[in-house]
N, C-alpha and C. Protein backbone atom coordinates (compact mmCIF):
# COMPACT_ATOMS: atom_id res chain seq x y z
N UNK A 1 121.83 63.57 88.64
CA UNK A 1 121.63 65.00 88.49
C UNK A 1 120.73 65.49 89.62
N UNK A 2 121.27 66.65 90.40
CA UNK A 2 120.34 67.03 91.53
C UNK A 2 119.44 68.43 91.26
N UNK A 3 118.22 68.79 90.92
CA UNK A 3 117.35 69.19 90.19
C UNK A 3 117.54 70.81 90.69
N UNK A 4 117.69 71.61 90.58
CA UNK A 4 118.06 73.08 90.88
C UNK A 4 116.83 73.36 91.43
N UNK A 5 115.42 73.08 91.06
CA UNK A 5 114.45 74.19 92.31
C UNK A 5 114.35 73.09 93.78
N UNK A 6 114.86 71.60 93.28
CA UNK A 6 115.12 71.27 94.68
C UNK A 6 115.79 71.81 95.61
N UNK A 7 117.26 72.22 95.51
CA UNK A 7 118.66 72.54 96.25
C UNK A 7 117.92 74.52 96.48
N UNK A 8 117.62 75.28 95.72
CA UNK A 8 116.67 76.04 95.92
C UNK A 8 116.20 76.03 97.30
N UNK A 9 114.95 75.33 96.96
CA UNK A 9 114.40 74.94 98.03
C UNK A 9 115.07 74.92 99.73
N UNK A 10 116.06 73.94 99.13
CA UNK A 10 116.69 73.09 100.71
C UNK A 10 117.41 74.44 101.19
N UNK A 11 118.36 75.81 100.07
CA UNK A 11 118.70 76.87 100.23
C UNK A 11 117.77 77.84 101.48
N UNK A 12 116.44 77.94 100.76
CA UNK A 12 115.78 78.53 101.42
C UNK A 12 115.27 78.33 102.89
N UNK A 13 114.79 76.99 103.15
CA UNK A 13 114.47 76.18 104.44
C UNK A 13 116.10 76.64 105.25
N UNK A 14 117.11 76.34 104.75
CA UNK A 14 117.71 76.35 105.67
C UNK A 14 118.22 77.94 105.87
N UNK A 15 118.11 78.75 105.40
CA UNK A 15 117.91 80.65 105.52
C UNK A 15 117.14 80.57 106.51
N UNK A 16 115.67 80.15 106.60
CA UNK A 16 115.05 80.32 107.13
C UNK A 16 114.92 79.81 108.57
N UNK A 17 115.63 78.76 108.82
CA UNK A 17 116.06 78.29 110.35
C UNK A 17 117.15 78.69 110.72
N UNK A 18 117.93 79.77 110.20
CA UNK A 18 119.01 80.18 110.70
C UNK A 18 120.45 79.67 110.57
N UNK A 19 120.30 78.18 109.66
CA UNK A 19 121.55 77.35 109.37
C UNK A 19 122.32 77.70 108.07
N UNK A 20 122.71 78.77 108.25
CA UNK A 20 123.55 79.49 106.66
C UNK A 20 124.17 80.20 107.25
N UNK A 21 125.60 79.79 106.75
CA UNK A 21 126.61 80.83 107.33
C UNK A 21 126.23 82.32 106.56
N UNK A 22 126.97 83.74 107.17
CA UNK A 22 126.81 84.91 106.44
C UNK A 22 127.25 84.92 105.52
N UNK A 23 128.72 84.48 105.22
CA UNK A 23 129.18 84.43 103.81
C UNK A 23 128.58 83.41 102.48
N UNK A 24 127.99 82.73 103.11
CA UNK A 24 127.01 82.18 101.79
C UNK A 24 125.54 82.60 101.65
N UNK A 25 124.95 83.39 102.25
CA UNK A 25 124.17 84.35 101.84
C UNK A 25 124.46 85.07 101.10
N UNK A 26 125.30 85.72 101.51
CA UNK A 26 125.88 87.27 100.70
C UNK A 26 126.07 86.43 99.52
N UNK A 27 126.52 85.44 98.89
CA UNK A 27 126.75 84.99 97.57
C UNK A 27 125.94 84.72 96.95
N UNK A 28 124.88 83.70 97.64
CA UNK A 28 123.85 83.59 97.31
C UNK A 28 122.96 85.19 96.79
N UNK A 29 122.78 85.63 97.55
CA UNK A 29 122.21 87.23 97.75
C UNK A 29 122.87 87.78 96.34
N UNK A 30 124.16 87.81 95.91
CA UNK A 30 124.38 88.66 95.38
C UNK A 30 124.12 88.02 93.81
N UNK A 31 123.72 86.66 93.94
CA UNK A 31 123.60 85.67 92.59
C UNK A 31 122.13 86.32 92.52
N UNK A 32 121.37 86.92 93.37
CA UNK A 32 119.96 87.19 93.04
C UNK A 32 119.02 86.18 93.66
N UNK A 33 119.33 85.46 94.44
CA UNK A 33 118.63 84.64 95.26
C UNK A 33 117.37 85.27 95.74
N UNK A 34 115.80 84.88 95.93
CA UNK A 34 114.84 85.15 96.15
C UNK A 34 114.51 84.22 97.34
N UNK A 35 114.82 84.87 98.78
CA UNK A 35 114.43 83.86 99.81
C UNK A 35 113.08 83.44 100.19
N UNK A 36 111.92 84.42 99.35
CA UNK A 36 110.42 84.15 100.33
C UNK A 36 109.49 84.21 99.05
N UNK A 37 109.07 83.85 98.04
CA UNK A 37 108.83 84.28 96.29
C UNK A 37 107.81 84.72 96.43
N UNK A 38 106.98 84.45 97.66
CA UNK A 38 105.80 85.47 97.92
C UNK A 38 105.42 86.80 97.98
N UNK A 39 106.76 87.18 98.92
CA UNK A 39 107.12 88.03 99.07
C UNK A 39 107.57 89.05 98.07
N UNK A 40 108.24 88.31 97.08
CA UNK A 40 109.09 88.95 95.93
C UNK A 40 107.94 89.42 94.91
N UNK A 41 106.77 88.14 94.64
CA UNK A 41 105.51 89.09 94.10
C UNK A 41 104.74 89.87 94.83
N UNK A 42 104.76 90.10 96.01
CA UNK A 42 104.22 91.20 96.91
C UNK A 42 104.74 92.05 96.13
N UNK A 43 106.07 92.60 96.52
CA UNK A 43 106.97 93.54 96.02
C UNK A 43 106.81 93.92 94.37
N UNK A 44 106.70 93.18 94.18
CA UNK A 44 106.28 93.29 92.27
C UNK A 44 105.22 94.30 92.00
N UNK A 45 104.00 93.47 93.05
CA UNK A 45 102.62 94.09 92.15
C UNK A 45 102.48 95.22 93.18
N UNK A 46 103.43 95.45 94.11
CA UNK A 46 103.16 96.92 95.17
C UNK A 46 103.85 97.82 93.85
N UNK A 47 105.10 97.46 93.49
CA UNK A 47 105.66 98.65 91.92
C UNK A 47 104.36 98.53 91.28
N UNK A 48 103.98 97.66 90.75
CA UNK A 48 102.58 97.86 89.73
C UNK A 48 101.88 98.79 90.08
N UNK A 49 101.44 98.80 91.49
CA UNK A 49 100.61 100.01 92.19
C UNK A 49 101.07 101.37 92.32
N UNK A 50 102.78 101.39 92.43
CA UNK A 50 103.14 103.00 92.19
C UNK A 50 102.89 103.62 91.02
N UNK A 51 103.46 102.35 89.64
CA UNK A 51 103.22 102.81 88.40
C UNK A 51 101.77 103.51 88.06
N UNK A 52 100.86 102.59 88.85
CA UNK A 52 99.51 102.84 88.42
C UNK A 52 99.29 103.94 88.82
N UNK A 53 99.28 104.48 90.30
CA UNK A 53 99.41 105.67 91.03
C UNK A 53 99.84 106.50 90.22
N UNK A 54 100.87 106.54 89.63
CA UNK A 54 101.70 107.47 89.02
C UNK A 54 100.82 108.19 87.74
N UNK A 55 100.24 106.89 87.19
CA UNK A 55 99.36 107.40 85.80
C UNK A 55 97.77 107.66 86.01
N UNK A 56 97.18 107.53 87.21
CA UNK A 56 95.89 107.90 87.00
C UNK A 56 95.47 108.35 88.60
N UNK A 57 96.62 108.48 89.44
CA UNK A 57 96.60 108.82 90.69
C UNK A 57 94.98 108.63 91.74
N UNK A 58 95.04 107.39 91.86
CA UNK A 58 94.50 106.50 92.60
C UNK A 58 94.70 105.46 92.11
N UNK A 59 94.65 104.28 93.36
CA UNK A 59 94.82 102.78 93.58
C UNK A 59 93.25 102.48 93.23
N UNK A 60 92.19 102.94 93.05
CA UNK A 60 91.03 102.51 93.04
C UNK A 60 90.80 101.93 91.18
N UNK A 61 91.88 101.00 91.17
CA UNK A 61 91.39 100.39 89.36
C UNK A 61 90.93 100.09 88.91
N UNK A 62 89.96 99.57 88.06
CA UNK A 62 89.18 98.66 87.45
C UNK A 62 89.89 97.19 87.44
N UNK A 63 89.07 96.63 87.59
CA UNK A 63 89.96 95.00 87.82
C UNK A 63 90.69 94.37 86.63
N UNK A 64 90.09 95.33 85.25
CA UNK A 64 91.21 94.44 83.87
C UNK A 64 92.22 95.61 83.99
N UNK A 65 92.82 96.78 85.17
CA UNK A 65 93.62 97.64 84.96
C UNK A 65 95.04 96.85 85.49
N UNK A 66 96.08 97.08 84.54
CA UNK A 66 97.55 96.53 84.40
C UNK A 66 98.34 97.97 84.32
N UNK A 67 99.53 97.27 84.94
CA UNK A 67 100.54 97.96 85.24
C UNK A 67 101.88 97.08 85.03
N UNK A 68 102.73 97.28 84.30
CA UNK A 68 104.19 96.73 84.61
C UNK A 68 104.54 94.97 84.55
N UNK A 69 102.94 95.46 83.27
CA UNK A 69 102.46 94.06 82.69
C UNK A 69 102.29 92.82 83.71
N UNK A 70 101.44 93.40 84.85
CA UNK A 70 100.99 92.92 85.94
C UNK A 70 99.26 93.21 85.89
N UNK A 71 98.64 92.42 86.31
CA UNK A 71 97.31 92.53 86.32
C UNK A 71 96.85 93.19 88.15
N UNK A 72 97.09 94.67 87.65
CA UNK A 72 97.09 95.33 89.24
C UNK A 72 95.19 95.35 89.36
N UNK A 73 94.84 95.70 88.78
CA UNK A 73 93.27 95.60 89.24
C UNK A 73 92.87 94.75 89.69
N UNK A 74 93.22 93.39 89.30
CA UNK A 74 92.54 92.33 89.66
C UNK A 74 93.33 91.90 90.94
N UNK A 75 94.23 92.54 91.28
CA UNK A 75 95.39 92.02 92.54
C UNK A 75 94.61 93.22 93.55
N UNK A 76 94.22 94.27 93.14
CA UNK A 76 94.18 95.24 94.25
C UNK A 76 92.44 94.90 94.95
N UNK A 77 91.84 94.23 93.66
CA UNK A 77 90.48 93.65 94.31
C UNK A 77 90.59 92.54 94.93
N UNK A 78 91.66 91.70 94.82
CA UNK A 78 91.79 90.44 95.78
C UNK A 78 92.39 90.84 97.18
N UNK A 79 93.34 92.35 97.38
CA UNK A 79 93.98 92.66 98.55
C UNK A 79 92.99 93.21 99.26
N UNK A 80 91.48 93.62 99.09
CA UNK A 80 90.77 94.19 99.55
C UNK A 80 89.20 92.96 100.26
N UNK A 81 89.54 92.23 99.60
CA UNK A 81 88.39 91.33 100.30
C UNK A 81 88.59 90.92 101.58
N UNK A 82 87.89 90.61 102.65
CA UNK A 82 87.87 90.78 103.79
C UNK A 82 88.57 89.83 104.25
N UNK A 83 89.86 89.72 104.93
CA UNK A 83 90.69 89.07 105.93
C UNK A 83 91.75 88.85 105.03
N UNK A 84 91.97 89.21 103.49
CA UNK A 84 92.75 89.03 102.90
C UNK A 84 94.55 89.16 104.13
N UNK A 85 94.39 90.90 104.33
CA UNK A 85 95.67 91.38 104.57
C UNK A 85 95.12 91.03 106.12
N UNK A 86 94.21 90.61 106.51
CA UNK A 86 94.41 90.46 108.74
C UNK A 86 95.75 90.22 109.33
N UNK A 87 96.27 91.11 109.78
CA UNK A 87 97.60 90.80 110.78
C UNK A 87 98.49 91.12 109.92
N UNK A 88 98.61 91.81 108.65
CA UNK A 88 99.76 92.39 107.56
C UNK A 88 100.15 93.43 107.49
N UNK A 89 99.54 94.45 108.76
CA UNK A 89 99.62 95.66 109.18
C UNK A 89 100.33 96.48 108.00
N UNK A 90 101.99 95.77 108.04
CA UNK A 90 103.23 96.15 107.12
C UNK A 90 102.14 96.48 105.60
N UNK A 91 101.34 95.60 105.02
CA UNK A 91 101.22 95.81 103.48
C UNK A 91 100.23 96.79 103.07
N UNK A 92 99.52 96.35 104.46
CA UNK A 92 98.26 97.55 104.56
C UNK A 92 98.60 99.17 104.58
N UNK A 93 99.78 99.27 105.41
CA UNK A 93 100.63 100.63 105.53
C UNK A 93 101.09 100.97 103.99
N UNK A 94 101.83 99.61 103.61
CA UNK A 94 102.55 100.12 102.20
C UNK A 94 101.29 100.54 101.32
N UNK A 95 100.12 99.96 101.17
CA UNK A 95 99.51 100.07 100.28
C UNK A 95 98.96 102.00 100.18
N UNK A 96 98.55 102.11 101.32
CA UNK A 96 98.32 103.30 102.16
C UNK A 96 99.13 104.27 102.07
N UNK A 97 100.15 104.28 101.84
CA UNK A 97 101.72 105.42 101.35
C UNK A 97 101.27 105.29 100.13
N UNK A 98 100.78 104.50 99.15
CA UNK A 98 100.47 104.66 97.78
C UNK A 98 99.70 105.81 97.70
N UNK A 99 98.30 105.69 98.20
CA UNK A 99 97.03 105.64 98.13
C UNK A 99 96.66 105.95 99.51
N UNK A 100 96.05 106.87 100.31
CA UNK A 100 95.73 106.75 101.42
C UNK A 100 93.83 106.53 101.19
N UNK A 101 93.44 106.42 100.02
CA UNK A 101 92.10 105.84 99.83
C UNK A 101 92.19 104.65 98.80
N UNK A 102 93.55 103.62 99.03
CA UNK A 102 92.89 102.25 97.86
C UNK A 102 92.03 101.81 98.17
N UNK A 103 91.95 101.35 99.43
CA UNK A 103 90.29 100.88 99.90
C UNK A 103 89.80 101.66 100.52
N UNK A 104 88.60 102.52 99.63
CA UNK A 104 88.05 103.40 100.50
C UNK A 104 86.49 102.57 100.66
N UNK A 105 85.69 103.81 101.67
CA UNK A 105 84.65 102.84 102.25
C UNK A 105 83.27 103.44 101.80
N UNK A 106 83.83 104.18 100.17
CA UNK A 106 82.79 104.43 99.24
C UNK A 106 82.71 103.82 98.32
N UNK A 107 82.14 103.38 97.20
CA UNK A 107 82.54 102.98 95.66
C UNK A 107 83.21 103.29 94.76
N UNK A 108 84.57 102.23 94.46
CA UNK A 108 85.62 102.29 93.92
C UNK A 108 85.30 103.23 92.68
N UNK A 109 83.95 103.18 91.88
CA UNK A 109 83.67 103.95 90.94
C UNK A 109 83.49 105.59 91.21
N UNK A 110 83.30 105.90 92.52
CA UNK A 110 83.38 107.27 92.51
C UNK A 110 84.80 107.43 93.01
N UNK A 111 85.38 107.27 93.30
CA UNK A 111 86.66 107.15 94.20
C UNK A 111 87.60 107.81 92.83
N UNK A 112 87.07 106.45 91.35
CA UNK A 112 87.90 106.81 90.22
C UNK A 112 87.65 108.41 89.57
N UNK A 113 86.23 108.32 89.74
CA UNK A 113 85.73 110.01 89.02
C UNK A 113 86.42 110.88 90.15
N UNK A 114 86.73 111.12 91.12
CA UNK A 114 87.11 112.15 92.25
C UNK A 114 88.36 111.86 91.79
N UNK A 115 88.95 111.03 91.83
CA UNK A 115 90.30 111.31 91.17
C UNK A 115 90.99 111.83 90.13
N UNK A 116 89.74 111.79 88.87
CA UNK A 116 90.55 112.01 87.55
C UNK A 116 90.18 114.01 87.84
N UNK A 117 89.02 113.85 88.33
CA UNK A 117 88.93 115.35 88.76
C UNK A 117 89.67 116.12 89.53
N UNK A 118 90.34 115.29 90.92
CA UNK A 118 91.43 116.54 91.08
C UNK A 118 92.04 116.48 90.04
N UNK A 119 92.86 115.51 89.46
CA UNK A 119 94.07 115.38 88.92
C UNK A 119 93.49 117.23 87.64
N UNK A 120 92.19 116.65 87.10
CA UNK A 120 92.52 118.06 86.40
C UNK A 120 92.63 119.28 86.98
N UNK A 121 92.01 119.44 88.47
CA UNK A 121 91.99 120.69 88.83
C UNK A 121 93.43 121.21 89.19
N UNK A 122 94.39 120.06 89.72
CA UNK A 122 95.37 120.09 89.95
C UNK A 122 96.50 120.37 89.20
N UNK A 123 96.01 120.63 87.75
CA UNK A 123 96.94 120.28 86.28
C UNK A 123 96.38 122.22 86.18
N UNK A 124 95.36 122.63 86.56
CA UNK A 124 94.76 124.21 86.06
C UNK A 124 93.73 124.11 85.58
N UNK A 125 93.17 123.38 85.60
CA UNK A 125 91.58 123.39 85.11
C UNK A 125 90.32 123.75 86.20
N UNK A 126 89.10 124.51 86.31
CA UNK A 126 88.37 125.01 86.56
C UNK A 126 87.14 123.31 86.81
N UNK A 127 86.70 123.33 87.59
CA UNK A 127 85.68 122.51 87.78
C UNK A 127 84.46 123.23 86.81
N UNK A 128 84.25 123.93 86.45
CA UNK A 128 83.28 124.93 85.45
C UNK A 128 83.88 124.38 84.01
N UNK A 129 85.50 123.99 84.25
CA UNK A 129 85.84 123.85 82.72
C UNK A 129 85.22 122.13 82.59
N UNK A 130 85.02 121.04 82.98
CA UNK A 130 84.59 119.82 83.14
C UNK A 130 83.44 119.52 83.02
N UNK A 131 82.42 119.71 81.86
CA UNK A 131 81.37 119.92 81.38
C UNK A 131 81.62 118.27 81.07
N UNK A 132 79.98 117.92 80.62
CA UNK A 132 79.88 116.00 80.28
C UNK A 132 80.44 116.63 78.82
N UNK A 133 81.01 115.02 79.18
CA UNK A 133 81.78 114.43 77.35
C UNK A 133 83.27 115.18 77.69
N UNK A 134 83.67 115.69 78.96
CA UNK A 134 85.09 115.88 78.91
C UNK A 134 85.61 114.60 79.95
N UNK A 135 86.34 113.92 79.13
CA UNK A 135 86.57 112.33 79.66
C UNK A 135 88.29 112.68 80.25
N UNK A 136 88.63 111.66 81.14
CA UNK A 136 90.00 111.19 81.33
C UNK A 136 89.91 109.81 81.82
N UNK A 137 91.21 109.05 81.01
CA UNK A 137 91.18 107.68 81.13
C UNK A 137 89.82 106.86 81.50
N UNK A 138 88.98 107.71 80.08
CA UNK A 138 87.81 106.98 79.89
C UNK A 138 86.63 107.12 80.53
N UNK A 139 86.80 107.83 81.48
CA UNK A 139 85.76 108.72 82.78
C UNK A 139 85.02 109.69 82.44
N UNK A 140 83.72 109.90 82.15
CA UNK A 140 83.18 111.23 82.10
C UNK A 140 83.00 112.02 82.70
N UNK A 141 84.22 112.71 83.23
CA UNK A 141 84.11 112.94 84.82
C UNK A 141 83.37 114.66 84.46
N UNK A 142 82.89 115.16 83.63
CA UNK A 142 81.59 116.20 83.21
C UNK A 142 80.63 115.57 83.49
N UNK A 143 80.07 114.44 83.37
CA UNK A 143 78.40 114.26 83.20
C UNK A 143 78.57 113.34 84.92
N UNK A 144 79.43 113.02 85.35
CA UNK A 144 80.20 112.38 86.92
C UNK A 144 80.16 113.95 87.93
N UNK A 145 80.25 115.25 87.64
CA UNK A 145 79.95 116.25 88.55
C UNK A 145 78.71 116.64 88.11
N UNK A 146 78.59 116.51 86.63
CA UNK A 146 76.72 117.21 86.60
C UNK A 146 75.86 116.59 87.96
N UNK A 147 76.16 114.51 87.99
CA UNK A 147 75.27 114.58 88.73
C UNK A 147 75.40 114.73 89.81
């Protein structure tokens, strides 16, 4: 019996040196073949980051913050430590079309209060209306402009 993530494997190595005809790609390809799996969770937890975007509009998460039953907080604090992305230009851009402040070069904690605050001003709310004890996704972002 010849073990399937072996032949996998030998699939991929040889994609990758150029020894695969086109028509067995495309089959491969169309079976759902994953040529680089690194890559494929790149791609994963970058959706995690739109989703997240989408619901609290900033990339700046708390590290237990999940998305798409992906642990995006704790992925977006590992993409940010220093030399993580060096020479990834490409992910740094993608991340950046999300978010043009995921890593900003203030504290992720104000980054989150400035955010939930446009988002209300942006929804019709009055910065006058955002008094403390008016929270979003857990933020007091009232007693966060008092100070």
């Amino acid at each position: 019996m010849y073990p399937l993530g072996h032949w996998v494997s030998e699939q991929r190595k040889a994609y990758a040196a150029g020894r695969m005809e086109g028509g067995r790609v495309e089959r491969l390809e169309l079976l759902g073949m994953v040529w680089d799996p690194l890559d494929a969770v790149w791609e994963e937890n970058l959706a995690a980051c739109r989703e997240y975007f989408e619901h609290h509009g900033t990339l700046a998460a708390p590290r237990t913050a999940t998305a798409l039953d992906r642990q995006v907080g704790q992925w977006l604090s590992n993409q940010r430590r220093p030399g993580v992305l060096a020479g990834r230009t490409e992910r740094v851009e993608a991340l950046g079309a999300i978010d043009p402040d995921w890593n900003p070069g203030w504290p992720l904690e104000w980054q989150r209060h400035y955010a939930a605050v446009r988002v209300c001003v942006q929804g019709g709310a009055k910065l006058s209306d955002l008094l403390p004890g008016v929270t979003i996704h857990g933020l007091d972002v009232g007693r966060w402009l008092e100070r």
